[in-house]
N, C-alpha and C. Protein backbone atom coordinates (compact mmCIF):
# COMPACT_ATOMS: atom_id res chain seq x y z
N UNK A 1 -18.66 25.56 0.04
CA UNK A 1 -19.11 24.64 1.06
C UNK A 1 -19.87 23.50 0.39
N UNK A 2 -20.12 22.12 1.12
CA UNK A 2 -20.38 20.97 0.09
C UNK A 2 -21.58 21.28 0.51
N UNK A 3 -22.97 21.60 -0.96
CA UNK A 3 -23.62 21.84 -1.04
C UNK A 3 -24.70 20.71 -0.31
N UNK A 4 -25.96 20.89 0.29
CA UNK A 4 -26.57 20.21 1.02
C UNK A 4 -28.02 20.94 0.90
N UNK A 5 -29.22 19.77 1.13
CA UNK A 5 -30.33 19.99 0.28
C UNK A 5 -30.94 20.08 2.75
N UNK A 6 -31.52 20.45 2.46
CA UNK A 6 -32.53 20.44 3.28
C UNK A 6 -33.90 19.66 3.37
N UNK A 7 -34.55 19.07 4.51
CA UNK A 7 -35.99 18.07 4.09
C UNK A 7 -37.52 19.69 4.49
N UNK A 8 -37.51 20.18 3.20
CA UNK A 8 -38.56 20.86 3.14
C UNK A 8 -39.46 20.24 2.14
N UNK A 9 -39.45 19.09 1.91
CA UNK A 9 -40.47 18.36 0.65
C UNK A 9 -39.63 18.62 -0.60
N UNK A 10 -38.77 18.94 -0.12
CA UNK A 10 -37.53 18.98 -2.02
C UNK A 10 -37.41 17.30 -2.42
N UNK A 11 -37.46 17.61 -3.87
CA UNK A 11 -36.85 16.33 -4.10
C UNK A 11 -35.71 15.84 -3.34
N UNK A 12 -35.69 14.75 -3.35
CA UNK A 12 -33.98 14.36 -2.69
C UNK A 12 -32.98 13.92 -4.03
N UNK A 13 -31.60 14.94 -3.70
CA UNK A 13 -31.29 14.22 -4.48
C UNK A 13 -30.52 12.98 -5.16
N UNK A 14 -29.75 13.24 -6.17
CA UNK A 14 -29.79 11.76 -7.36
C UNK A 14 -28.66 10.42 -5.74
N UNK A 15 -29.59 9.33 -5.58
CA UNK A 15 -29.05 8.69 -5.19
C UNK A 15 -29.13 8.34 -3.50
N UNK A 16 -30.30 9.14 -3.58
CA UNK A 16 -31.36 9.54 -1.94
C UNK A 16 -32.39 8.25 -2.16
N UNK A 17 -32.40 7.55 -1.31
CA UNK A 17 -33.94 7.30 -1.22
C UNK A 17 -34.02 6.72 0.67
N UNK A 18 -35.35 7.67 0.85
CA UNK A 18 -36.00 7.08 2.05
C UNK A 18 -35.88 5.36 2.55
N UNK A 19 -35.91 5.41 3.64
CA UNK A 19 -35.80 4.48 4.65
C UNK A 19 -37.38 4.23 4.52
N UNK A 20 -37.99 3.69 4.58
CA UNK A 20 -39.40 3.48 4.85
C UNK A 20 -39.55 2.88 6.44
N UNK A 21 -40.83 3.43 7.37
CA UNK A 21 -40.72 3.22 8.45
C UNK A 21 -40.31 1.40 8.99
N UNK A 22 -40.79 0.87 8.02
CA UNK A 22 -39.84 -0.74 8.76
C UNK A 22 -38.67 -0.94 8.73
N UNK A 23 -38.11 -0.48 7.46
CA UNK A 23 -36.30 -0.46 7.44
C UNK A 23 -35.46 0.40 8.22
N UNK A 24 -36.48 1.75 9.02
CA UNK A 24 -35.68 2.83 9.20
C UNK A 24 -35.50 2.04 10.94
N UNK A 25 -36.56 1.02 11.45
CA UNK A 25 -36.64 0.80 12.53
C UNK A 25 -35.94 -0.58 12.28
N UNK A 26 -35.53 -1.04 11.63
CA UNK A 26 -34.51 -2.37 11.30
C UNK A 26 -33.50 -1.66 11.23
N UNK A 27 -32.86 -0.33 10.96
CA UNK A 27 -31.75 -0.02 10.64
C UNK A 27 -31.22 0.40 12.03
N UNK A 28 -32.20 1.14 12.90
CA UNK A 28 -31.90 1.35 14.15
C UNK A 28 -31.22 0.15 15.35
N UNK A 29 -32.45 -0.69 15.15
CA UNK A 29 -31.86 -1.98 15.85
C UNK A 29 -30.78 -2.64 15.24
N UNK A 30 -30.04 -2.81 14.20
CA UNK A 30 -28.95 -3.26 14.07
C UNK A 30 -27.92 -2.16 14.26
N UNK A 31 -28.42 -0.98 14.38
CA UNK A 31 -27.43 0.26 15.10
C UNK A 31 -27.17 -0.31 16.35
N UNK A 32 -27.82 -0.75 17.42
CA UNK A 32 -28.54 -0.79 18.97
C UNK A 32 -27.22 -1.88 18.99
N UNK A 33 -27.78 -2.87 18.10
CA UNK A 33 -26.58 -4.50 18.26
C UNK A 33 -25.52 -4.24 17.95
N UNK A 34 -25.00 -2.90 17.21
CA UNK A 34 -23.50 -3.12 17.20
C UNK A 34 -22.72 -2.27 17.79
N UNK A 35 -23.44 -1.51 18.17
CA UNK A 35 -23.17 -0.18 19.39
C UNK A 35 -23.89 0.25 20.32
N UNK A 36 -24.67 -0.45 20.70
CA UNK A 36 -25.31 -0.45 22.00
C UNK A 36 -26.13 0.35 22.03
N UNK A 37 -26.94 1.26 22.69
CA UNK A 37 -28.16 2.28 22.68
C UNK A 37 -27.27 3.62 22.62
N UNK A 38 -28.00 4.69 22.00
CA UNK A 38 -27.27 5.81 21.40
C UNK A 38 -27.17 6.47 22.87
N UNK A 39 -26.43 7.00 22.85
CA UNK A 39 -26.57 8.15 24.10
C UNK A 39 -26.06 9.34 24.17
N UNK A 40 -26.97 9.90 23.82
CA UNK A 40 -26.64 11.54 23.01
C UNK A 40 -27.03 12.40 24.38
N UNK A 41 -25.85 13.88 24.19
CA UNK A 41 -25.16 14.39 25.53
C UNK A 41 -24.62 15.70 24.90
N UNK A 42 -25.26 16.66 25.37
CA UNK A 42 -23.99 17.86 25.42
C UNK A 42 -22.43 18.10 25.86
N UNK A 43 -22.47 17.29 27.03
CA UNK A 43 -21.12 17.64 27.88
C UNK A 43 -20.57 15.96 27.63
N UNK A 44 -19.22 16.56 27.98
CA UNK A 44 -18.09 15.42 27.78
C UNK A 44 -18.25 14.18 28.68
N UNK A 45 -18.94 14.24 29.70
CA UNK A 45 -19.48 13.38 30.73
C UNK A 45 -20.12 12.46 29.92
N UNK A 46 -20.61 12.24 28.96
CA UNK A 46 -21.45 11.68 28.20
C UNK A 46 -20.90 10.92 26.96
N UNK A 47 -19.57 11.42 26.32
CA UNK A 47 -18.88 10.62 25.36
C UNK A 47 -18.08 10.21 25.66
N UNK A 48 -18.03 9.02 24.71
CA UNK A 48 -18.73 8.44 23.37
C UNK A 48 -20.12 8.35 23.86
N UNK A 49 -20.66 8.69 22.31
CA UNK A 49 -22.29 8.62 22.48
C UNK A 49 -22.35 7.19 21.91
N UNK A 50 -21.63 6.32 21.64
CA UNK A 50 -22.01 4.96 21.11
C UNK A 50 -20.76 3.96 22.13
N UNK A 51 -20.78 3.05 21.79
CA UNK A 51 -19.60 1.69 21.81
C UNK A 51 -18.88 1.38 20.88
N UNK A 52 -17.67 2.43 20.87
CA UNK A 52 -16.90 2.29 20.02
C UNK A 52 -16.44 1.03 19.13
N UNK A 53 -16.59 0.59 18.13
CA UNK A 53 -16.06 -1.09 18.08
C UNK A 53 -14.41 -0.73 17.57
N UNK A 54 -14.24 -2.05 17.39
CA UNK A 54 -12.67 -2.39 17.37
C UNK A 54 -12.56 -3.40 16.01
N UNK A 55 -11.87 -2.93 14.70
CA UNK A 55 -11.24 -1.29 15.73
C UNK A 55 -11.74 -0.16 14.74
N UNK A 56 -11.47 0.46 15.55
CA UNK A 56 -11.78 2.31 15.21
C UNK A 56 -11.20 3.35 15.27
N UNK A 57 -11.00 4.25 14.96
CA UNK A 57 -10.02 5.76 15.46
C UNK A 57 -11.69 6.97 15.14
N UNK A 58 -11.26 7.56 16.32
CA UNK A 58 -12.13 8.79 16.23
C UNK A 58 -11.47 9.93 16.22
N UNK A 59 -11.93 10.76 15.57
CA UNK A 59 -11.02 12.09 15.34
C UNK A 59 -12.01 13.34 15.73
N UNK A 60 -10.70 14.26 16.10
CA UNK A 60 -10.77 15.45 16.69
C UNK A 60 -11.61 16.19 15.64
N UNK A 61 -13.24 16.79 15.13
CA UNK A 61 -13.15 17.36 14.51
C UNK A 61 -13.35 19.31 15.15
N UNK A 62 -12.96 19.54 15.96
CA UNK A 62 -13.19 20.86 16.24
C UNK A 62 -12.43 21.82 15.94
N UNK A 63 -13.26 22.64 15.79
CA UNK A 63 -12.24 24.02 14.95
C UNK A 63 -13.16 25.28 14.68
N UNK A 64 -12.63 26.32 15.24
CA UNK A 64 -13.51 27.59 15.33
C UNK A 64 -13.70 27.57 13.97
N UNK A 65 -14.91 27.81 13.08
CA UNK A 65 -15.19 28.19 12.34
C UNK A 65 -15.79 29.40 11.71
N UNK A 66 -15.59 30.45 13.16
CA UNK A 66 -15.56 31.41 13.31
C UNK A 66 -14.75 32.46 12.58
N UNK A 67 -13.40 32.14 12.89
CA UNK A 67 -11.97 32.13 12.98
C UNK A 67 -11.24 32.51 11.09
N UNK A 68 -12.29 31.20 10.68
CA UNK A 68 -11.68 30.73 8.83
C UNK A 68 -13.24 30.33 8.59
N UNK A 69 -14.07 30.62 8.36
CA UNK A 69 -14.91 29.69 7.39
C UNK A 69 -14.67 28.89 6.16
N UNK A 70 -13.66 29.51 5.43
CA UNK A 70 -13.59 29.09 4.34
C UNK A 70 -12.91 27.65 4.99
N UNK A 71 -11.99 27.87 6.00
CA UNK A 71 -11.15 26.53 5.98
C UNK A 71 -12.10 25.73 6.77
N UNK A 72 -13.11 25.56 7.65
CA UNK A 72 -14.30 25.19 8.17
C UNK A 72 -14.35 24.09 6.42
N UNK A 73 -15.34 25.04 6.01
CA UNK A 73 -15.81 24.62 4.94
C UNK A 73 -15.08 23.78 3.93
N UNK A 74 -14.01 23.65 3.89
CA UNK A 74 -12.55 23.04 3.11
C UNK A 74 -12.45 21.68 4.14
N UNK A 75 -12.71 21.59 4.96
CA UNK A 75 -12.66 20.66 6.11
C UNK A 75 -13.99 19.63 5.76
N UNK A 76 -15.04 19.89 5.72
CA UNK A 76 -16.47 19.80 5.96
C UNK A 76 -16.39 18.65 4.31
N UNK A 77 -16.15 19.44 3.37
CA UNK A 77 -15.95 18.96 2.22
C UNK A 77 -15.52 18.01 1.76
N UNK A 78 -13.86 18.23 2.51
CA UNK A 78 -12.84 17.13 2.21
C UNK A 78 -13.07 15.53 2.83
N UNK A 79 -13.61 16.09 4.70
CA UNK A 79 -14.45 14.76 4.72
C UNK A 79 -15.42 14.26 4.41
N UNK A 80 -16.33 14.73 3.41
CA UNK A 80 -17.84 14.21 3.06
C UNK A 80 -17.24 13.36 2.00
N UNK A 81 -15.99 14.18 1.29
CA UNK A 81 -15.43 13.66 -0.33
C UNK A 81 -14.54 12.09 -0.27
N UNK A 82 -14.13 12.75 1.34
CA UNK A 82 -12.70 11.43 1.24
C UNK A 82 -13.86 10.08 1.95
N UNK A 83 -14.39 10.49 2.62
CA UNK A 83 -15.57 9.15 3.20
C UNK A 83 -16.32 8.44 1.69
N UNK A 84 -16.71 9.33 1.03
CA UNK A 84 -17.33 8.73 -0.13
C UNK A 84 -16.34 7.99 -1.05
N UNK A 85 -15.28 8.41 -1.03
CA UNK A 85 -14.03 7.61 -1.78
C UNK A 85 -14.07 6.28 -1.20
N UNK A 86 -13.54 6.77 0.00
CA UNK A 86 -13.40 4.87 0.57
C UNK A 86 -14.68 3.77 0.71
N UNK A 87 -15.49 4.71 0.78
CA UNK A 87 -16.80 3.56 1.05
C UNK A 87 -16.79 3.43 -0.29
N UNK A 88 -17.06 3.77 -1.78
CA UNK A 88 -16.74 3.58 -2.59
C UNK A 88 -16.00 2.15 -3.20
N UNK A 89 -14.67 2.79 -2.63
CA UNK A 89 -13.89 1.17 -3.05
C UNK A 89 -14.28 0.11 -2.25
N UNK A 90 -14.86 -0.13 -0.63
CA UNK A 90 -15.49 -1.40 -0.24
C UNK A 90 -17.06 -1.57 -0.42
N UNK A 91 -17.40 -0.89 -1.10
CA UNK A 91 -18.87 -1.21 -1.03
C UNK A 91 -19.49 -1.67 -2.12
N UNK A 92 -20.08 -3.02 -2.16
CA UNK A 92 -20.70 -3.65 -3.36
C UNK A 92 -21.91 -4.64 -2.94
N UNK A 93 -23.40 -4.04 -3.55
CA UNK A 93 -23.13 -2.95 -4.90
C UNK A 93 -22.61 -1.40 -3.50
N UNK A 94 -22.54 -0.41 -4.30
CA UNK A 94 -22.23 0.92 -3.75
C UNK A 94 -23.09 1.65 -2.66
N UNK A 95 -23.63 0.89 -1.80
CA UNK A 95 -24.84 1.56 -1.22
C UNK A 95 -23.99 1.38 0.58
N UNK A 96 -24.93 2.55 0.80
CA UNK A 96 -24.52 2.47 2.60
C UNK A 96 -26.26 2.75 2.72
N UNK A 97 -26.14 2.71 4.06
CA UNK A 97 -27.49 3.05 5.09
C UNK A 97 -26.69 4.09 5.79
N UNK A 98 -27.93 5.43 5.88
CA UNK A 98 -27.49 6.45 6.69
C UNK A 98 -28.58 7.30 7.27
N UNK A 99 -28.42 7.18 8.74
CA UNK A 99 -28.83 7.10 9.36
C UNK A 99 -28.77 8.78 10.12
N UNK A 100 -29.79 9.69 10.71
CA UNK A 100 -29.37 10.94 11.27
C UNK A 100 -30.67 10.92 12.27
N UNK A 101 -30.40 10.99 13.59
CA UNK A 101 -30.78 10.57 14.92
C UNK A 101 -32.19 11.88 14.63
N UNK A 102 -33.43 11.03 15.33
CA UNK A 102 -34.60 11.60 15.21
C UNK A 102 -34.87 12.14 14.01
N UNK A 103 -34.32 11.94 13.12
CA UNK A 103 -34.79 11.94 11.54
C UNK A 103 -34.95 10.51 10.72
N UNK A 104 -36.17 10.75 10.08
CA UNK A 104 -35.63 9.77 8.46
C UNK A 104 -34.17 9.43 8.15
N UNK A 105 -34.28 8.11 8.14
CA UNK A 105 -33.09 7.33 7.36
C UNK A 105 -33.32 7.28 6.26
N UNK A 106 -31.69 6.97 5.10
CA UNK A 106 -31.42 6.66 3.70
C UNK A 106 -30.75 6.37 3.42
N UNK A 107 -31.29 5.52 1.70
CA UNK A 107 -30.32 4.57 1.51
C UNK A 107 -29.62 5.32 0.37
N UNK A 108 -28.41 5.26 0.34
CA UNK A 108 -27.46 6.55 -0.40
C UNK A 108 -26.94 5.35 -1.68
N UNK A 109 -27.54 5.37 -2.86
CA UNK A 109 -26.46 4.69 -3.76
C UNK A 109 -25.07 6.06 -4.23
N UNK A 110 -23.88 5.37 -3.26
CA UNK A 110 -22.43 6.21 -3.55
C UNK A 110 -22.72 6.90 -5.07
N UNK A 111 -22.47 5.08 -6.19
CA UNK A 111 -21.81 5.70 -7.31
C UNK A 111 -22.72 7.01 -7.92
N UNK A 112 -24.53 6.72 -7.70
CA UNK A 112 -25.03 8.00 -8.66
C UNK A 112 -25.05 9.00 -7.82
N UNK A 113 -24.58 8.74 -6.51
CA UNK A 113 -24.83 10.50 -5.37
C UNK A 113 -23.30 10.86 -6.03
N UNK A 114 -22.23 10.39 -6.32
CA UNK A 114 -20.66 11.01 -6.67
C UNK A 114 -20.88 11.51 -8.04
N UNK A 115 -21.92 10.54 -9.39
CA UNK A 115 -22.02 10.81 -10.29
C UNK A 115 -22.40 11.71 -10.81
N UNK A 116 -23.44 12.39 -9.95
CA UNK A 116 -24.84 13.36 -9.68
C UNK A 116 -23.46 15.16 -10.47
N UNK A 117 -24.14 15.32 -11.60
CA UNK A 117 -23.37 17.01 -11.92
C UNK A 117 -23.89 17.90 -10.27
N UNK A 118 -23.04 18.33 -10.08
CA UNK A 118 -23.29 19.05 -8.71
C UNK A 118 -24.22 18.18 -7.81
N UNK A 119 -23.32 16.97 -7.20
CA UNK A 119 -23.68 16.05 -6.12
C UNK A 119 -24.31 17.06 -5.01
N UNK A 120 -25.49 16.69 -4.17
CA UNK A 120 -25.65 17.56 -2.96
C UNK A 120 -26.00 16.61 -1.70
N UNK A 121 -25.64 16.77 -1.02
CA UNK A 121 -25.23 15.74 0.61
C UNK A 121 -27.13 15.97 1.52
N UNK A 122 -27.66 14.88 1.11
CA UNK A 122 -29.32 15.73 1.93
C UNK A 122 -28.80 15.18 3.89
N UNK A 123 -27.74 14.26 3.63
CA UNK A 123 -27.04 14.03 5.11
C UNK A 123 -25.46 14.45 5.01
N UNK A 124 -24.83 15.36 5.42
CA UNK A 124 -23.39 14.86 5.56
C UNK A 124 -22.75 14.57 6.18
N UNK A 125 -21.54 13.44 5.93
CA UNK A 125 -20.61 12.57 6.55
C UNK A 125 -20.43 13.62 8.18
N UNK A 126 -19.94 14.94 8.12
CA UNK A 126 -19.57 15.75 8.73
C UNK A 126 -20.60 15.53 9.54
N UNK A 127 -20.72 15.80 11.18
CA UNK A 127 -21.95 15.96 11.81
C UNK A 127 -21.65 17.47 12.18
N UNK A 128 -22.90 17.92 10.90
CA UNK A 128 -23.03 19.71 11.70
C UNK A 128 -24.22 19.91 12.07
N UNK A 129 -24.62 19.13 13.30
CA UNK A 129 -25.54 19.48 13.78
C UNK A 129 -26.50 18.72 14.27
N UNK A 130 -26.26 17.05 14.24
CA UNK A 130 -26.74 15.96 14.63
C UNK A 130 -25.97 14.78 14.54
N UNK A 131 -26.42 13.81 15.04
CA UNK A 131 -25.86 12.62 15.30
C UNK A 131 -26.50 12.05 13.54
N UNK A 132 -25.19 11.27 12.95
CA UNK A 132 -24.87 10.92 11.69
C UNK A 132 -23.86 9.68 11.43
N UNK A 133 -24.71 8.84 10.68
CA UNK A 133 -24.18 7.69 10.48
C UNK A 133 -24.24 6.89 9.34
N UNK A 134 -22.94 6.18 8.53
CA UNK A 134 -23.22 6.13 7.49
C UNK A 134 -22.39 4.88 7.23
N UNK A 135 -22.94 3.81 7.23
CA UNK A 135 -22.54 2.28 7.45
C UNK A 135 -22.82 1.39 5.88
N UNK A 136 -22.00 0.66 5.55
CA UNK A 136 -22.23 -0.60 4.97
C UNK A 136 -23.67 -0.76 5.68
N UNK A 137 -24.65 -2.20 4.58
CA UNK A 137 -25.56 -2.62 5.24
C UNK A 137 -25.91 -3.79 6.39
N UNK A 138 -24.35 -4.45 6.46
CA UNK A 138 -24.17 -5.13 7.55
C UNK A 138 -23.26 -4.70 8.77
N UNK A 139 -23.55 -3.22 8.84
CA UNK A 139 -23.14 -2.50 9.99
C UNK A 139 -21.19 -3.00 10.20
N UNK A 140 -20.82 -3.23 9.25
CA UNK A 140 -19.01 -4.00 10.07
C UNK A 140 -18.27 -2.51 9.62
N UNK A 141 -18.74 -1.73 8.88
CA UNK A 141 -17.43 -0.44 8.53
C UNK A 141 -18.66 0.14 8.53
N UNK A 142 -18.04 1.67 8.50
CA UNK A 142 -19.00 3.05 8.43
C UNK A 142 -18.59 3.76 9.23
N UNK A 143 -19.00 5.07 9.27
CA UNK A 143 -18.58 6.42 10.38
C UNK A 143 -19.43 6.61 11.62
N UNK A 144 -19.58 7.25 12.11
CA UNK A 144 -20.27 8.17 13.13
C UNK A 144 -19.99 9.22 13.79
N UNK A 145 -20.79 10.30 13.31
CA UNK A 145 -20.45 11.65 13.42
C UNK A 145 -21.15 12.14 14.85
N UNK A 146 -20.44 12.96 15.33
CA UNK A 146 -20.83 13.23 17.39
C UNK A 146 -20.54 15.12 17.00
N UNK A 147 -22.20 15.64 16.91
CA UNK A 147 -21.65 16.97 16.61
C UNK A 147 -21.44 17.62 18.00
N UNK A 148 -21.78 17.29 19.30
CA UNK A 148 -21.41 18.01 20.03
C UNK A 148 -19.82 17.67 20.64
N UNK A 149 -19.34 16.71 20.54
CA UNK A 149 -18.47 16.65 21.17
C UNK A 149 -17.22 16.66 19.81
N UNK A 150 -17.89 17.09 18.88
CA UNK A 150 -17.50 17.10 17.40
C UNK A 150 -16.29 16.25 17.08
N UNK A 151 -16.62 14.98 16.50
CA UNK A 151 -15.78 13.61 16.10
C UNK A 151 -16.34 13.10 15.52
N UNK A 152 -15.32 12.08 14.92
CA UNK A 152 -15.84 11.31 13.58
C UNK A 152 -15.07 10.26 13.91
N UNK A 153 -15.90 9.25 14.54
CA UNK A 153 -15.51 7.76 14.56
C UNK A 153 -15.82 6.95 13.37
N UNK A 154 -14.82 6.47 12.81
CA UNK A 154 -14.28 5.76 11.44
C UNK A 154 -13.62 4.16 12.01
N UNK A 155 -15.00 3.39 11.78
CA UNK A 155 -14.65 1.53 11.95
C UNK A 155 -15.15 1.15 11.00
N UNK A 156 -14.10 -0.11 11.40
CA UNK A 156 -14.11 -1.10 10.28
C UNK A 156 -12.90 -1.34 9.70
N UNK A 157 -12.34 -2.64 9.24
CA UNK A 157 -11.05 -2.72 9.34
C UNK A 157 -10.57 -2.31 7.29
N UNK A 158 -11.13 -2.09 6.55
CA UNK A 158 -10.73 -1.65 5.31
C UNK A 158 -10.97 -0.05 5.23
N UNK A 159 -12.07 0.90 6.63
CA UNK A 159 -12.13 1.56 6.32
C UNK A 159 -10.74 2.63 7.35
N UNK A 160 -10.03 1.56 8.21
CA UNK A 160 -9.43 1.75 9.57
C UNK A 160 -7.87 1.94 8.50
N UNK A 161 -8.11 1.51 6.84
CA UNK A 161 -6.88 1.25 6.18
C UNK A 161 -6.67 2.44 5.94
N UNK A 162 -8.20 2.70 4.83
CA UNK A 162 -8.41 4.03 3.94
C UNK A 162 -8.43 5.44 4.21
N UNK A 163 -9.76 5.51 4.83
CA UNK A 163 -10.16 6.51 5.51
C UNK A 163 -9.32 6.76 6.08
N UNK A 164 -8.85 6.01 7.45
CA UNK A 164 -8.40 6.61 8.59
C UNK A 164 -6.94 7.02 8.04
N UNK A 165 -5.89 6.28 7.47
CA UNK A 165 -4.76 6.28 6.89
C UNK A 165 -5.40 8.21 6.25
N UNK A 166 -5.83 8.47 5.49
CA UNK A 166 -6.15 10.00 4.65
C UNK A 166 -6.50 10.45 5.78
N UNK A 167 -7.40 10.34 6.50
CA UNK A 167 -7.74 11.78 7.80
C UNK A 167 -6.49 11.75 8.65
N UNK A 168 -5.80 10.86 8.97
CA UNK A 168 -4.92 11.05 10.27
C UNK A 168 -3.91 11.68 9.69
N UNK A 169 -3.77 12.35 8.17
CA UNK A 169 -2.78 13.04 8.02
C UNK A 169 -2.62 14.46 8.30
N UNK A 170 -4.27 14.53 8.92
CA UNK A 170 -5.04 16.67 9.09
C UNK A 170 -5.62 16.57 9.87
N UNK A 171 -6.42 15.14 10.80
CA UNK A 171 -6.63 15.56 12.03
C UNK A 171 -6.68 14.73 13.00
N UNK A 172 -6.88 15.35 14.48
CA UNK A 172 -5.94 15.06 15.85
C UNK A 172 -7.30 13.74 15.83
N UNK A 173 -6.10 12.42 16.93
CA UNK A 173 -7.06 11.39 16.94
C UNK A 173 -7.69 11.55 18.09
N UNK A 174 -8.57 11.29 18.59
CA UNK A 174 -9.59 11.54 20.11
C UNK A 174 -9.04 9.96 20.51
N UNK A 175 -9.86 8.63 20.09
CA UNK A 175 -9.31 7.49 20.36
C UNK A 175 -9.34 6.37 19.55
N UNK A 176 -8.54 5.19 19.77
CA UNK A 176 -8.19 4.44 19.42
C UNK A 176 -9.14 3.30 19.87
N UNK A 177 -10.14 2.74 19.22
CA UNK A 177 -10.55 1.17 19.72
C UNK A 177 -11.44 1.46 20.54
N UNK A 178 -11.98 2.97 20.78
CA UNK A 178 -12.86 3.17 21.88
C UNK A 178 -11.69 3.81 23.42
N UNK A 179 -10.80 4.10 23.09
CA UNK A 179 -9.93 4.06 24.32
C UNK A 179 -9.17 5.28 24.23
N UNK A 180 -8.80 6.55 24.99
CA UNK A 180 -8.92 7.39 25.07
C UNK A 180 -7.24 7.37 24.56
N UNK A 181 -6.47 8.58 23.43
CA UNK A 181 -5.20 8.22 23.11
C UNK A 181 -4.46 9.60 24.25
């Protein structure tokens, strides 16, 4: 499973660094402006928890993990690995803002978190277990992870090439552009 650090006062690691409270509240409001106010929901009555932009594809991520853990976990992985690929090739320098709802934000430099001998995710791409977001710093590409209604909305039009082109080959799309497929 892609290894992941917890916030118990551990170091963070290689390629972590804190949001400090003015950036973490600048990072929010340019969340707010490009997707409107979050609106986080148990039941389906409620998603999308954002404003989808255009364009976008959101994907199906549910799957008993009950059932397979291992393939859970093979899942969990592959998208933390294949998101870091593509943001990778558009991102210069290599940095996203990432963002996990009622927590501390951070600023993730890609190349030394991929470089890192046994990289560990202190957020991952995957939302297991909160609302997760992981954007360029001018908010136009990046993900957003919806763990209850479990999806992974992927905008932005280089990441609508990459990304989405590699996930839509393993999983089901929820919607298109914000619009139900």
């Amino acid at each position: 499973m892609t290894p992941r650090t917890l916030d118990h006062g551990d170091p963070l690691p290689p390629g972590w660094t804190h949001l400090d409270r003015e950036q973490n509240g600048e990072a929010w409001s340019r969340f707010r402006a490009a997707f409107g106010a979050l609106r986080p929901g148990l039941h389906a009555d409620a998603w999308p928890a954002i404003t989808e932009p255009a364009p976008s594809v959101t994907f199906d991520l549910r799957f008993d993990a009950t059932t397979a853990p291992a393939m859970w976990a093979a899942r969990m992985e592959a998208i933390n690995a294949e998101t870091a690929r593509c943001l990778l090739d558009i991102a210069d320098p290599p940095e996203v803002a990432v963002l996990d709802w009622q927590h501390p934000g951070y600023r993730l430099d890609l190349s030394e978190h991929v470089s890192a001998r046994d990289a560990v995710w202190r957020v991952p791409v995957y939302p297991d277990g909160d609302y997760y977001t992981f954007v360029l710093p001018d908010f136009s590409e990046g993900t957003f992870g919806h763990p209850w209604e479990q999806s992974l909305c992927v905008f932005g039009p280089r990441l609508v090439d990459t990304l989405v082109a590699a996930l839509s080959t393993w999983l089901p799309v929820l919607r298109v552009d914000g619009r139900t497929q």
